[in-house]
PDB file of N, CA and C in Angstrom:
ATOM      1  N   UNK A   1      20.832-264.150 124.528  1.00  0.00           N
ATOM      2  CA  UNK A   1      22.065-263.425 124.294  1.00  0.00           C
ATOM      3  C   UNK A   1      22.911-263.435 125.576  1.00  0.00           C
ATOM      4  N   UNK A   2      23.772-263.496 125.458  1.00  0.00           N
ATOM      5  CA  UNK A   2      25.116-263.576 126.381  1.00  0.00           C
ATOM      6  C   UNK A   2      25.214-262.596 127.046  1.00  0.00           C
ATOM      7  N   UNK A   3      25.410-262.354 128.542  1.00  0.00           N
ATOM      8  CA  UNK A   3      25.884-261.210 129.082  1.00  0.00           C
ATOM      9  C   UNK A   3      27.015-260.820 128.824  1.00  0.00           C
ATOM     10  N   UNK A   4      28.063-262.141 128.840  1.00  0.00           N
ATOM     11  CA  UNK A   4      29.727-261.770 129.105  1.00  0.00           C
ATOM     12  C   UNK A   4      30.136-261.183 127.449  1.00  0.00           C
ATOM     13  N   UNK A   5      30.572-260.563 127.366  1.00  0.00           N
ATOM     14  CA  UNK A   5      31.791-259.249 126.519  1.00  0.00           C
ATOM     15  C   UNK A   5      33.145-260.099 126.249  1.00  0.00           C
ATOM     16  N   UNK A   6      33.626-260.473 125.928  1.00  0.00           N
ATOM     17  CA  UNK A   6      34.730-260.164 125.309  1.00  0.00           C
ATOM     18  C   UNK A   6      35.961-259.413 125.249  1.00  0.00           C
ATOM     19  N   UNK A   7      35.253-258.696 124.349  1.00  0.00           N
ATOM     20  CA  UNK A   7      36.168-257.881 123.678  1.00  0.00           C
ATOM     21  C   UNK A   7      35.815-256.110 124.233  1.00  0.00           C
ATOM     22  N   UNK A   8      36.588-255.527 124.410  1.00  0.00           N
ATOM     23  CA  UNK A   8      36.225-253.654 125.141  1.00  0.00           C
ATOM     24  C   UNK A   8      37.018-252.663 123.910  1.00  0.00           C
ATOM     25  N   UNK A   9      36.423-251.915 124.095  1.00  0.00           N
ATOM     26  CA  UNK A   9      36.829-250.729 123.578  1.00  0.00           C
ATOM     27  C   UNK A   9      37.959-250.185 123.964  1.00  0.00           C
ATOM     28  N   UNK A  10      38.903-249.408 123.479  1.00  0.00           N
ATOM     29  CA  UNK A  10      40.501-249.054 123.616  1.00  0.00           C
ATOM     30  C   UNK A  10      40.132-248.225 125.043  1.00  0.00           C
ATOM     31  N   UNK A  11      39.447-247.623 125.377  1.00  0.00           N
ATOM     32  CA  UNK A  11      39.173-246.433 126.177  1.00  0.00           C
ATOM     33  C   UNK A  11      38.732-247.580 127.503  1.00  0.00           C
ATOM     34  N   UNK A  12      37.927-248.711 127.381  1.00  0.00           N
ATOM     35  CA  UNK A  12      37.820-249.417 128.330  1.00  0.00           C
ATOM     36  C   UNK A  12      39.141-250.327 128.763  1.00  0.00           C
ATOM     37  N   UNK A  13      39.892-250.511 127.914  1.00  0.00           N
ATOM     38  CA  UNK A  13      40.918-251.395 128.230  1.00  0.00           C
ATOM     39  C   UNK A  13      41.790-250.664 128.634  1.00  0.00           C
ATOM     40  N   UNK A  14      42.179-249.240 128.676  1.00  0.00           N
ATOM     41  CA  UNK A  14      43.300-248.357 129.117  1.00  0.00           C
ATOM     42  C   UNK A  14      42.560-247.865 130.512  1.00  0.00           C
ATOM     43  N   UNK A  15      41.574-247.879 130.861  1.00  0.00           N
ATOM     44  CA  UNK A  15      41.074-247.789 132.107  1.00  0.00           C
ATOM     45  C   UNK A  15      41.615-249.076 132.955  1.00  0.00           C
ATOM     46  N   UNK A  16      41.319-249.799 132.389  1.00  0.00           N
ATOM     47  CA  UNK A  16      41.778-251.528 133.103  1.00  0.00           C
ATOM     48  C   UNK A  16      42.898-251.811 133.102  1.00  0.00           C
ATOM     49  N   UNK A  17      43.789-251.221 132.079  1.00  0.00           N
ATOM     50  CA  UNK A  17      45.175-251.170 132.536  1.00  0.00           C
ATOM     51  C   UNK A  17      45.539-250.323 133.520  1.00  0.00           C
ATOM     52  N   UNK A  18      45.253-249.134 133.706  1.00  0.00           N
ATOM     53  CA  UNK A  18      45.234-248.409 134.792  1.00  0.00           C
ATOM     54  C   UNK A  18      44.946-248.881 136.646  1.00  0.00           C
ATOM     55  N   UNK A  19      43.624-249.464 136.184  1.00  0.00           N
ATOM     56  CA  UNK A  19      43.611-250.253 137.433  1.00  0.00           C
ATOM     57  C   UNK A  19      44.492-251.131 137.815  1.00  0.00           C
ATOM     58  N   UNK A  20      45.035-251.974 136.486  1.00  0.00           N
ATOM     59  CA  UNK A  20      45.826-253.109 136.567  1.00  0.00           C
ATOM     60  C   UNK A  20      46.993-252.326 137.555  1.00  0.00           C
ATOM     61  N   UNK A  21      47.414-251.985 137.051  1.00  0.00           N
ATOM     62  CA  UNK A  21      48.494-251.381 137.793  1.00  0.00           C
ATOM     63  C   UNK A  21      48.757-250.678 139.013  1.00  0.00           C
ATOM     64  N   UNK A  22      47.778-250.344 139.681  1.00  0.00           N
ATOM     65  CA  UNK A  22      47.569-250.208 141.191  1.00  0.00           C
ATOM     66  C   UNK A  22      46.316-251.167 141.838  1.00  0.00           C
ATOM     67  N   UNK A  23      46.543-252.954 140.932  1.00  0.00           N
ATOM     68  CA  UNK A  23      45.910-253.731 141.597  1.00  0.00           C
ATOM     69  C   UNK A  23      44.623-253.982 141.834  1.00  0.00           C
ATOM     70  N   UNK A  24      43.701-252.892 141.177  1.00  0.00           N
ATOM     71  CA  UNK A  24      42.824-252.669 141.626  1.00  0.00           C
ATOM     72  C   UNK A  24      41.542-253.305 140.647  1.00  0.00           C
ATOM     73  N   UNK A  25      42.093-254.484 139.385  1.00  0.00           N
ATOM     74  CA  UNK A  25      41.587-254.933 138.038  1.00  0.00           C
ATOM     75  C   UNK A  25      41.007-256.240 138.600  1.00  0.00           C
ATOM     76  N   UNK A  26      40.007-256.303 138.432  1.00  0.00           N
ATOM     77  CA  UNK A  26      39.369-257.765 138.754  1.00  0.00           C
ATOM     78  C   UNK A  26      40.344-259.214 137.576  1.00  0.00           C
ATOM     79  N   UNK A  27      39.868-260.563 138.029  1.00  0.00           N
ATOM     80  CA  UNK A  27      40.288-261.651 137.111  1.00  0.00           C
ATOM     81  C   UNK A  27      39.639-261.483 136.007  1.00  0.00           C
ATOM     82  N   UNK A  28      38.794-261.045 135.659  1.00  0.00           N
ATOM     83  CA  UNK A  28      37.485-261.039 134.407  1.00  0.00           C
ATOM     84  C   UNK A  28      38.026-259.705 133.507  1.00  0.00           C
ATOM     85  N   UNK A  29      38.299-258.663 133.963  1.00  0.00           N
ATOM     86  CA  UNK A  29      38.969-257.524 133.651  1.00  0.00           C
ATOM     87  C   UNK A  29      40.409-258.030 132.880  1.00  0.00           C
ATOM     88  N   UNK A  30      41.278-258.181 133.893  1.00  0.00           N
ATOM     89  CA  UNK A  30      42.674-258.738 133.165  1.00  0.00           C
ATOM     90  C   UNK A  30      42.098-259.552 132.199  1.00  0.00           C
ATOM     91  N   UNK A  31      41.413-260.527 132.035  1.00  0.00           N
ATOM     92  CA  UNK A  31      41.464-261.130 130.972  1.00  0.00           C
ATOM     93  C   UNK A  31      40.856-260.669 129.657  1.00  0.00           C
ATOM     94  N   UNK A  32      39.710-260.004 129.817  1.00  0.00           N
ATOM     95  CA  UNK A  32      39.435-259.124 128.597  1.00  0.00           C
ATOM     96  C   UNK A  32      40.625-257.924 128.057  1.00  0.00           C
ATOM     97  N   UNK A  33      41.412-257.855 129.389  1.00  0.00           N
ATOM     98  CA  UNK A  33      42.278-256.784 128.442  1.00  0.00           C
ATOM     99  C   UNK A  33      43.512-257.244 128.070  1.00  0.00           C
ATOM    100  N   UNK A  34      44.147-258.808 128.349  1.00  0.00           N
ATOM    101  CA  UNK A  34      44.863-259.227 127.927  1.00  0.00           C
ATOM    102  C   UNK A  34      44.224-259.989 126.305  1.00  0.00           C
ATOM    103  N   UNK A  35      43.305-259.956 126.047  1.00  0.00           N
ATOM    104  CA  UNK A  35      42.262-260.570 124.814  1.00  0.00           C
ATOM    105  C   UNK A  35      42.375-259.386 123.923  1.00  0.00           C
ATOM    106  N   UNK A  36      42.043-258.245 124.600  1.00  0.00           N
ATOM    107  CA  UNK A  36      42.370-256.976 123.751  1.00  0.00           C
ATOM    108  C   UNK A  36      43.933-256.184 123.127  1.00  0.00           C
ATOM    109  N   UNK A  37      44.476-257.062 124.125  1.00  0.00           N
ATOM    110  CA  UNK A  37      46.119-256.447 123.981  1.00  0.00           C
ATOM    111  C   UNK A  37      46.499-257.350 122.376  1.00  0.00           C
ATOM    112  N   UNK A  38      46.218-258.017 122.523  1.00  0.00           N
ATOM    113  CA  UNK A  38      46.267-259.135 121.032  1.00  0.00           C
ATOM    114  C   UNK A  38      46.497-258.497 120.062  1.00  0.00           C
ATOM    115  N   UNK A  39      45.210-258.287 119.845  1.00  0.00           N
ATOM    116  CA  UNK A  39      44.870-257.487 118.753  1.00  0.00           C
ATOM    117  C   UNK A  39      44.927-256.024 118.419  1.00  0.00           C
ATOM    118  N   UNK A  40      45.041-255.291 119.833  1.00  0.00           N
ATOM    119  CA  UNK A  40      45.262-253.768 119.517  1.00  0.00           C
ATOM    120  C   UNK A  40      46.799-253.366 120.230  1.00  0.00           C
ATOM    121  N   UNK A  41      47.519-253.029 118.754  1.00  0.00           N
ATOM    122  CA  UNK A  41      48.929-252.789 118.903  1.00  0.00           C
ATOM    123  C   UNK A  41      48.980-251.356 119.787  1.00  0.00           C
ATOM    124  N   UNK A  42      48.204-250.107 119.491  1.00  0.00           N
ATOM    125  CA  UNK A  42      48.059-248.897 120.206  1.00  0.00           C
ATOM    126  C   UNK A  42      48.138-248.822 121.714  1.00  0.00           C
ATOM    127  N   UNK A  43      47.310-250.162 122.178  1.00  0.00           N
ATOM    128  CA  UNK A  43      46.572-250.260 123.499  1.00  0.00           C
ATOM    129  C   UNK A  43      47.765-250.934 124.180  1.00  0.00           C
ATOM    130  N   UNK A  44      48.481-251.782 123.545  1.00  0.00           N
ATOM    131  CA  UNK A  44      49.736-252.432 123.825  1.00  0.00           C
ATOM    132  C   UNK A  44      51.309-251.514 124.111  1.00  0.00           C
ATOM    133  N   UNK A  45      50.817-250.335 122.980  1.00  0.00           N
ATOM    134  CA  UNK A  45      51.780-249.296 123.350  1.00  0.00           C
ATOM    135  C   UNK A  45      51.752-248.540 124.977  1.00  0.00           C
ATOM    136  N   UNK A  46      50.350-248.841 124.976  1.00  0.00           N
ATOM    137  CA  UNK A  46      50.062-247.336 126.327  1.00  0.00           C
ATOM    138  C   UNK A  46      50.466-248.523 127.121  1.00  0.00           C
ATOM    139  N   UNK A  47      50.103-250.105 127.190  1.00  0.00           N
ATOM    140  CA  UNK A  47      50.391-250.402 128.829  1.00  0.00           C
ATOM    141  C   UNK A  47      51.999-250.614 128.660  1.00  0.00           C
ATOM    142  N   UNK A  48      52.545-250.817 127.754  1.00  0.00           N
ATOM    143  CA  UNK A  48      54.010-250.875 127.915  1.00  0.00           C
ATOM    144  C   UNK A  48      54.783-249.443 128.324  1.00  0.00           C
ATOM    145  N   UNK A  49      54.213-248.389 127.817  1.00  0.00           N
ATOM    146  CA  UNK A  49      54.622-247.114 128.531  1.00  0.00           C
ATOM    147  C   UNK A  49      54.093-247.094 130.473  1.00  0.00           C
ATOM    148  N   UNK A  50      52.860-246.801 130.438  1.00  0.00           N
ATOM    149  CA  UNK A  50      52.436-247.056 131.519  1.00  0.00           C
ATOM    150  C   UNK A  50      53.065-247.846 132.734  1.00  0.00           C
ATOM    151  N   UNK A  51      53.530-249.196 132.246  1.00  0.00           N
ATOM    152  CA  UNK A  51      54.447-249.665 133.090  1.00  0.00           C
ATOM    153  C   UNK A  51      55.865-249.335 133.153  1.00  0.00           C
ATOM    154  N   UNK A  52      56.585-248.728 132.660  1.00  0.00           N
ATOM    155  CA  UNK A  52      57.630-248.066 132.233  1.00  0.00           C
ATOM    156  C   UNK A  52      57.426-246.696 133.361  1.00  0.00           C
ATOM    157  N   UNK A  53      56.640-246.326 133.557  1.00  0.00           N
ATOM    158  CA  UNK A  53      56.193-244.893 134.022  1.00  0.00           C
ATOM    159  C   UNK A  53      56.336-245.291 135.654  1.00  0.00           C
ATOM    160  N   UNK A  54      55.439-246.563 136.052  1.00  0.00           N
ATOM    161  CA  UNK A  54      55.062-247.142 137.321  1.00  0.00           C
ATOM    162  C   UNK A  54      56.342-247.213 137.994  1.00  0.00           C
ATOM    163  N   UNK A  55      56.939-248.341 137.037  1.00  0.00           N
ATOM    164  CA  UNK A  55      58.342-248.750 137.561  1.00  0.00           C
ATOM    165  C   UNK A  55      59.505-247.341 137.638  1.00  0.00           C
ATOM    166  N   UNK A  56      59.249-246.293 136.814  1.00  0.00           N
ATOM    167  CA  UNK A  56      60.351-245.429 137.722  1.00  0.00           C
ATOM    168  C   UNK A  56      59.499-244.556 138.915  1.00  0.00           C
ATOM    169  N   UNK A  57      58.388-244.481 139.149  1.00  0.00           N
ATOM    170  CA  UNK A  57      58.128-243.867 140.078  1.00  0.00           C
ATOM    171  C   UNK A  57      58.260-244.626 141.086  1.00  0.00           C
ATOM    172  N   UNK A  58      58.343-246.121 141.252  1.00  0.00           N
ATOM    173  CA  UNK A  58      58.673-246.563 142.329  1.00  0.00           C
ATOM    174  C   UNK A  58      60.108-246.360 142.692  1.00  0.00           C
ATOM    175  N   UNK A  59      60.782-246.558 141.497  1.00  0.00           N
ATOM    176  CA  UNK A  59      62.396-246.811 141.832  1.00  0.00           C
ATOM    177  C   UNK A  59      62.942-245.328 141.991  1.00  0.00           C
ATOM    178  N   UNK A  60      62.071-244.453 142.225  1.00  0.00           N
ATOM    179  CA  UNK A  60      62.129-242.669 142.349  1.00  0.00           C
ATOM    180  C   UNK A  60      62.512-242.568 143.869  1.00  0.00           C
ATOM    181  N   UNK A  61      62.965-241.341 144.757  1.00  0.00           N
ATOM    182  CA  UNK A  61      63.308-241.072 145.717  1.00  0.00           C
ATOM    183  C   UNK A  61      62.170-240.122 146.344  1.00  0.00           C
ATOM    184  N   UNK A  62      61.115-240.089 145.109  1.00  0.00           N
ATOM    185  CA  UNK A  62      60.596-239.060 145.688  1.00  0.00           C
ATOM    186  C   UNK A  62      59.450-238.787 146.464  1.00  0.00           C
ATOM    187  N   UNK A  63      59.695-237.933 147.340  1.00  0.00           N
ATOM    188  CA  UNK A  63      58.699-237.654 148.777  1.00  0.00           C
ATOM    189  C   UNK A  63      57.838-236.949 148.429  1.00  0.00           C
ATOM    190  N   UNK A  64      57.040-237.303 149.092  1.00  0.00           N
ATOM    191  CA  UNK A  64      55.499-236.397 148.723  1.00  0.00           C
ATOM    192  C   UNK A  64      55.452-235.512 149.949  1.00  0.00           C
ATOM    193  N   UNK A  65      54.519-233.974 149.915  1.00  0.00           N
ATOM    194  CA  UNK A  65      54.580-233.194 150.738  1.00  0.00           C
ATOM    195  C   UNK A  65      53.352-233.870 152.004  1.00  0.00           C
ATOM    196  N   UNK A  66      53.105-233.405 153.113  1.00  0.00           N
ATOM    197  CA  UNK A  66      52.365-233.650 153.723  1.00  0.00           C
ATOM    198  C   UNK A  66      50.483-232.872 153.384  1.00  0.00           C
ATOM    199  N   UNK A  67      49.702-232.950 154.121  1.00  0.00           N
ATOM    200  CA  UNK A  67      48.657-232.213 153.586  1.00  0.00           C
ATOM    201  C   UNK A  67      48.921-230.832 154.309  1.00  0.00           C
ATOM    202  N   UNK A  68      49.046-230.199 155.475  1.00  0.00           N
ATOM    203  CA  UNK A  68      49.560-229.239 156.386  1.00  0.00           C
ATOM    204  C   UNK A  68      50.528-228.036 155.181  1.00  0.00           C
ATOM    205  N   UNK A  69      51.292-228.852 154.338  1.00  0.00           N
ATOM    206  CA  UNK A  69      52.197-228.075 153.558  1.00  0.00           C
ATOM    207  C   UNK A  69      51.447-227.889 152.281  1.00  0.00           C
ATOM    208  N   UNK A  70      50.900-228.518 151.917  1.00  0.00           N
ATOM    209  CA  UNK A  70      49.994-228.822 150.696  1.00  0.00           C
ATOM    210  C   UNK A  70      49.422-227.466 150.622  1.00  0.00           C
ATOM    211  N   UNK A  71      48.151-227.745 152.027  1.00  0.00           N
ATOM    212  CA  UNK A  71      47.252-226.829 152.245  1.00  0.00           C
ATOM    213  C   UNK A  71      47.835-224.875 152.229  1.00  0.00           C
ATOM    214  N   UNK A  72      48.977-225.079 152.713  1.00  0.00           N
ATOM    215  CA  UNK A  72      49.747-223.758 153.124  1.00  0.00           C
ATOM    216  C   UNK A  72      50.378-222.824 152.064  1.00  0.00           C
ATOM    217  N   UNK A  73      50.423-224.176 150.878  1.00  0.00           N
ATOM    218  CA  UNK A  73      50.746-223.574 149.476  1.00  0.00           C
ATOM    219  C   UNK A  73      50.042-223.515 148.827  1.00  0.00           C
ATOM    220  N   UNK A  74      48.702-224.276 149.296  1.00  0.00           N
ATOM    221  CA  UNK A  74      47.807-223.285 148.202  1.00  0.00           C
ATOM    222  C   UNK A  74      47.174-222.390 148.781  1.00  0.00           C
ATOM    223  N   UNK A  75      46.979-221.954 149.807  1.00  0.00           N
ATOM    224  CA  UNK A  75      46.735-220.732 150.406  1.00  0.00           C
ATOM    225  C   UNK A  75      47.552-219.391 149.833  1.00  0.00           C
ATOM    226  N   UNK A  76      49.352-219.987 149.926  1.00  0.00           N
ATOM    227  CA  UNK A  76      49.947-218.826 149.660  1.00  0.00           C
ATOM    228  C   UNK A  76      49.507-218.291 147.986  1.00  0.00           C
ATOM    229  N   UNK A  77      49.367-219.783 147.229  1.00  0.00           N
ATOM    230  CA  UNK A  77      49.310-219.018 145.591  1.00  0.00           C
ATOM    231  C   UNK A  77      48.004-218.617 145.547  1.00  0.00           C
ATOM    232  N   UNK A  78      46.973-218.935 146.070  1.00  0.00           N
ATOM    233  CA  UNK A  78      45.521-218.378 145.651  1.00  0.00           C
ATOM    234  C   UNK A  78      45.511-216.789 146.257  1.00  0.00           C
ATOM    235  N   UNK A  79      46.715-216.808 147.290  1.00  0.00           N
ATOM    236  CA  UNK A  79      46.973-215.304 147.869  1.00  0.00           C
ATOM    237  C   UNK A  79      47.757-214.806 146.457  1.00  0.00           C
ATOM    238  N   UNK A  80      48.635-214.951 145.997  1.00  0.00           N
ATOM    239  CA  UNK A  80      49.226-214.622 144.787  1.00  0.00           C
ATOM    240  C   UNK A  80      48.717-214.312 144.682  1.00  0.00           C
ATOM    241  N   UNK A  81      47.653-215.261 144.051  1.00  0.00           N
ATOM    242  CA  UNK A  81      46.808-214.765 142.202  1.00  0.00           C
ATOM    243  C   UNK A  81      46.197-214.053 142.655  1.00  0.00           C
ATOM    244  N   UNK A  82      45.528-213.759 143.951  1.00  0.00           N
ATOM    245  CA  UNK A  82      44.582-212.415 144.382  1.00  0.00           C
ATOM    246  C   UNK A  82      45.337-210.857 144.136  1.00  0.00           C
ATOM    247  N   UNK A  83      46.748-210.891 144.757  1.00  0.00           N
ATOM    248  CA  UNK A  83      47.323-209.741 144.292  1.00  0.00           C
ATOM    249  C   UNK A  83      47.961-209.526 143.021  1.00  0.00           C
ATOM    250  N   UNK A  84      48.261-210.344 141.866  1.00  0.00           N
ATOM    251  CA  UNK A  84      48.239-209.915 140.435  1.00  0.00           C
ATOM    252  C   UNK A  84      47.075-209.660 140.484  1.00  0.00           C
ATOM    253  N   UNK A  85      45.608-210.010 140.375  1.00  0.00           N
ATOM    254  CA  UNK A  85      44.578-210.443 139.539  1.00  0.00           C
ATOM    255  C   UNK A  85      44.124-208.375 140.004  1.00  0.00           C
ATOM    256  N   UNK A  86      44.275-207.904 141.407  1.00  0.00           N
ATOM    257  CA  UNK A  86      44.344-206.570 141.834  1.00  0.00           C
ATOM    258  C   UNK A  86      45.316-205.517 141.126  1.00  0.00           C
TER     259      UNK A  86
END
């Protein structure tokens, strides 16, 4: 019996599109999930959204906080929720 697969499950191929998209999808990968895109119209929906999604977050302006600020806001809300939760 054959090791190599084919064909993946919707849940495996939306993982691999995922990777696909921050590069991170092997040659063997892309090709099972371009084999799968064929035939599953659903799975074809998510990577056409998915890339739709990629491409405006790149073409976005937007800045990410540092960790220093990150950290400082969640300090302040876990301080919040301590004084509602009182």
């Amino acid at each position: 019996m054959s090791k190599f697969k084919i064909t993946i499950p919707c849940d495996e191929a939306n993982h691999v599109c995922d990777k696909t998209q921050y590069n991170n999808a092997t040659l063997w990968e892309k090709i099972k999930l371009n084999i799968h895109l064929i035939y599953c119209r659903a799975c074809r929906k998510y990577t056409a959204n998915n890339s739709k999604l990629t491409k405006a977050i790149k073409k976005s302006d937007v800045e990410c906080l540092d960790k220093t600020s990150k950290d400082l806001m969640k300090r302040d809300f876990e301080k919040a929720l301590k004084e509602v939760a009182n």
